[in-house]
Protein backbone atom coordinates (compact mmCIF):
# COMPACT_ATOMS: atom_id res chain seq x y z
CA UNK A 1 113.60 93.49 134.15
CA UNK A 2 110.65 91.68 131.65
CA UNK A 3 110.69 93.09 128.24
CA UNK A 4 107.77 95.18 127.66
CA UNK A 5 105.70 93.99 124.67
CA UNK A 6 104.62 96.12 122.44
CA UNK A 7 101.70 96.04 119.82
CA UNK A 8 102.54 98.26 116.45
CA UNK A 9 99.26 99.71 114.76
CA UNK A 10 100.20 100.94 111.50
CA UNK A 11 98.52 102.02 107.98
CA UNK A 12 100.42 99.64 105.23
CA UNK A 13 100.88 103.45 103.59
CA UNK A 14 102.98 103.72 106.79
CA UNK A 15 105.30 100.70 107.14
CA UNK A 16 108.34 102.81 106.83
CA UNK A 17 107.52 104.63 110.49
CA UNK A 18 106.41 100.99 111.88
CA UNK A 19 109.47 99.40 111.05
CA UNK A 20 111.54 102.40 112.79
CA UNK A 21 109.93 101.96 115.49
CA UNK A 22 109.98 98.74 115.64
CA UNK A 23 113.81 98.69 115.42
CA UNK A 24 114.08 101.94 117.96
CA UNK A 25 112.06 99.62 120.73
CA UNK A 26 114.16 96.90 120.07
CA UNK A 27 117.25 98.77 120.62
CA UNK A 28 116.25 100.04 124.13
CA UNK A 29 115.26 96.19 125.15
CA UNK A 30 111.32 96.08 124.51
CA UNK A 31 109.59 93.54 122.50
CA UNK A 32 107.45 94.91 119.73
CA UNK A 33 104.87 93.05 117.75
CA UNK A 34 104.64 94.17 113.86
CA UNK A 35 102.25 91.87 111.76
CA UNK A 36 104.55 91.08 108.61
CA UNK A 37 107.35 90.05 111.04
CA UNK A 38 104.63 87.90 113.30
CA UNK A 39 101.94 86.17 111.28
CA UNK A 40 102.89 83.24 109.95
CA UNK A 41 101.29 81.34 106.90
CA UNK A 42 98.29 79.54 107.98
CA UNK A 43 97.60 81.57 111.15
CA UNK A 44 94.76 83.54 111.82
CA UNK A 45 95.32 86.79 111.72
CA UNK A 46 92.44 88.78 112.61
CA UNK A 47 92.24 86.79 115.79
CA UNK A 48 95.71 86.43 116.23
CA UNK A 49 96.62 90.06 115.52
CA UNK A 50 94.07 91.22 118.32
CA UNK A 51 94.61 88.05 120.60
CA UNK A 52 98.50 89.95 120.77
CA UNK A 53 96.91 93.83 120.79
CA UNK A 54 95.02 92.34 124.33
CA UNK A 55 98.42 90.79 125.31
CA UNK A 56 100.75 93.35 124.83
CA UNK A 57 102.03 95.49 127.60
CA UNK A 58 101.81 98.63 125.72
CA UNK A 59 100.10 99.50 122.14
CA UNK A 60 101.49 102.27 119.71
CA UNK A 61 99.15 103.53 117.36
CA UNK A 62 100.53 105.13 114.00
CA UNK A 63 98.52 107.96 113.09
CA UNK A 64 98.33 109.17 109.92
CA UNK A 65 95.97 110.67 107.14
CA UNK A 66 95.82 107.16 105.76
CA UNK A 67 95.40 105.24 109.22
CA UNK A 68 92.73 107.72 110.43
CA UNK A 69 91.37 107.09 107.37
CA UNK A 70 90.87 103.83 106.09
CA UNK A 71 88.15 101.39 106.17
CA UNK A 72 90.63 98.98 106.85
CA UNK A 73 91.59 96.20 110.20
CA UNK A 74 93.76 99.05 111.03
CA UNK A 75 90.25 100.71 112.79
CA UNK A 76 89.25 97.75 114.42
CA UNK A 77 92.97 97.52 116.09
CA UNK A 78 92.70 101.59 116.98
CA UNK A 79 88.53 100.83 118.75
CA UNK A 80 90.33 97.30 120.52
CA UNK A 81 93.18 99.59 121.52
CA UNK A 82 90.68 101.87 123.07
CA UNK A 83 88.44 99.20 124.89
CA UNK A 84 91.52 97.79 126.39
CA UNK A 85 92.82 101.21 127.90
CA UNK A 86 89.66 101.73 129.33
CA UNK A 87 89.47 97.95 130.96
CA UNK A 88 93.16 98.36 132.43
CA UNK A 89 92.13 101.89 133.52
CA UNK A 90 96.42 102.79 133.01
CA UNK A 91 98.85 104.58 130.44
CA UNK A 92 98.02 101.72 127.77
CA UNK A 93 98.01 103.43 124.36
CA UNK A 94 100.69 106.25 122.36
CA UNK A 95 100.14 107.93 119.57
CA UNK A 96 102.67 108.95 117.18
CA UNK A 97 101.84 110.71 114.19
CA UNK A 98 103.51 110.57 110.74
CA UNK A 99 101.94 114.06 109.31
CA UNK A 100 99.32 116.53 110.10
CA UNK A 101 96.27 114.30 110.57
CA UNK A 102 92.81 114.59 112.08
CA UNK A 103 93.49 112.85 115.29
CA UNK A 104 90.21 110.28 115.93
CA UNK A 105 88.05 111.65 118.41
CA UNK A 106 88.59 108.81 121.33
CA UNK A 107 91.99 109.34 121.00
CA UNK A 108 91.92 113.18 121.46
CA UNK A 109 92.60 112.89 125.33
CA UNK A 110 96.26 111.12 124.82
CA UNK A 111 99.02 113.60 124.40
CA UNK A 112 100.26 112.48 120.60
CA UNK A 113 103.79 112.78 119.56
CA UNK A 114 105.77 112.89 116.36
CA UNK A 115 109.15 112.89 114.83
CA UNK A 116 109.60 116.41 115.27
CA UNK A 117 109.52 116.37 118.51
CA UNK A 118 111.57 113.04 119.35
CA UNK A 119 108.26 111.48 119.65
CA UNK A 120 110.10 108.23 119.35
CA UNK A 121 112.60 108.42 122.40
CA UNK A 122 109.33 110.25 124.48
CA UNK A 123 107.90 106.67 123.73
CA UNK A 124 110.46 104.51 124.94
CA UNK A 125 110.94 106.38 128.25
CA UNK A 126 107.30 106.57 128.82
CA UNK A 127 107.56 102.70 128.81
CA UNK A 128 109.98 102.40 131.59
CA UNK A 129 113.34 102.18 128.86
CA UNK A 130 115.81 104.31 127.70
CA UNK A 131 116.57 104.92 124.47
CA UNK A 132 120.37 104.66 123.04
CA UNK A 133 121.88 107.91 123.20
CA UNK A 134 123.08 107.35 119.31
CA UNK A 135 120.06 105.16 117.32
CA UNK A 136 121.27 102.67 115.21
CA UNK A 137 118.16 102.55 113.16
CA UNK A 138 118.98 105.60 110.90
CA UNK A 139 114.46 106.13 110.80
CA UNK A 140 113.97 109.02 108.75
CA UNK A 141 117.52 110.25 107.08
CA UNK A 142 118.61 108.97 103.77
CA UNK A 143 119.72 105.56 104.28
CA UNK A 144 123.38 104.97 103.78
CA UNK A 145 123.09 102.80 100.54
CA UNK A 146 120.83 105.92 98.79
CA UNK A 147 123.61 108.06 99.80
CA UNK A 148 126.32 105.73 97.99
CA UNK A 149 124.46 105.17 94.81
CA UNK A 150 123.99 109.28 94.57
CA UNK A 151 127.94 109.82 95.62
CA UNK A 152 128.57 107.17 92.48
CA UNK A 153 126.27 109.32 90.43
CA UNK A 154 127.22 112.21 90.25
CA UNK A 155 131.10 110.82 90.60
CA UNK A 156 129.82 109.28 87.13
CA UNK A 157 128.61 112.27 85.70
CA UNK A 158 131.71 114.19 86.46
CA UNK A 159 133.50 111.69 84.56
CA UNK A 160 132.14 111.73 81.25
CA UNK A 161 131.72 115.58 81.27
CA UNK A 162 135.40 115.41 82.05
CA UNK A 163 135.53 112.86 79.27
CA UNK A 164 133.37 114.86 76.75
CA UNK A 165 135.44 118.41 77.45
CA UNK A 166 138.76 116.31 76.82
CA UNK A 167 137.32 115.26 73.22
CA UNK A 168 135.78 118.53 72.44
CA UNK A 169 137.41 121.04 73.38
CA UNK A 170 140.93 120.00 74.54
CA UNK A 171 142.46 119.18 71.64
């Protein structure tokens, strides 16, 4: 079976949910696309970044209050999106969104998802893949070296108030 490829349109604001996706679609065996992994020093970006949106088997769109927003290439990549689901006439584009925004009004027919509802996996199956039944990407929990360095924190803190009641009040 080809690897789908997939086009990730994200808000910079918003790299944290494209890079978990990213890794989730990797996991299940697609192909995505993110820019900062991609473009390469010298290229062209603007025409290479929508030469790969036109290419790409599927296109997830990361909606949020800052992508919805912004005056930025991020809207030109969300109106290509659009053109191109309307010249394939097929289940082109998904939506995921990252908080409570004002979904764009050409985008208002596609049922969006989110994290809260396993928007992720929905995404993945949608494509034709299945998602691992355990992720390995670890998308929006504390990640593992946070929870060490807060673990050694407070085991630090314990220490010297252990230290200080042993020199002031245990004599």
């Amino acid at each position: 079976m080809k690897k789908p490829k997939v086009f990730i349109s994200y808000s910079r604001q918003d790299s944290r949910f494209a890079d978990c996706i990213v890794c989730e679609i990797k996991n299940a065996g697609g192909d995505p696309w993110l820019d900062r992994e991609q473009i390469k020093p010298g290229d062209e970006w603007p025409e290479l970044t929508l030469n790969t949106l036109k290419a790409s088997d599927y296109t997830i769109l990361i909606l949020s209050r800052q992508s919805v927003n912004s005056k930025g290439f991020v809207q030109e990549e969300f109106l290509e999106a659009i053109k191109e689901m309307k010249r394939r006439n097929r289940k082109y584009i998904f939506t995921f969104k990252t908080d409570d925004c004002e979904i764009p009004e050409p985008l208002r027919h596609l049922h969006s998802v989110s994290n809260r509802d396993n928007g992720i996996a929905q995404i993945i199956r949608a494509m034709g893949l299945q998602p691992p039944a355990k992720s390995k990407c670890n998308c929006f929990g504390v990640k593992t070296p946070v929870l060490v360095f807060l673990t050694l924190l407070i085991l630090a803190a314990a220490g010297v108030a252990y230290w200080y009641y042993n020199q002031n009040y245990n004599p």
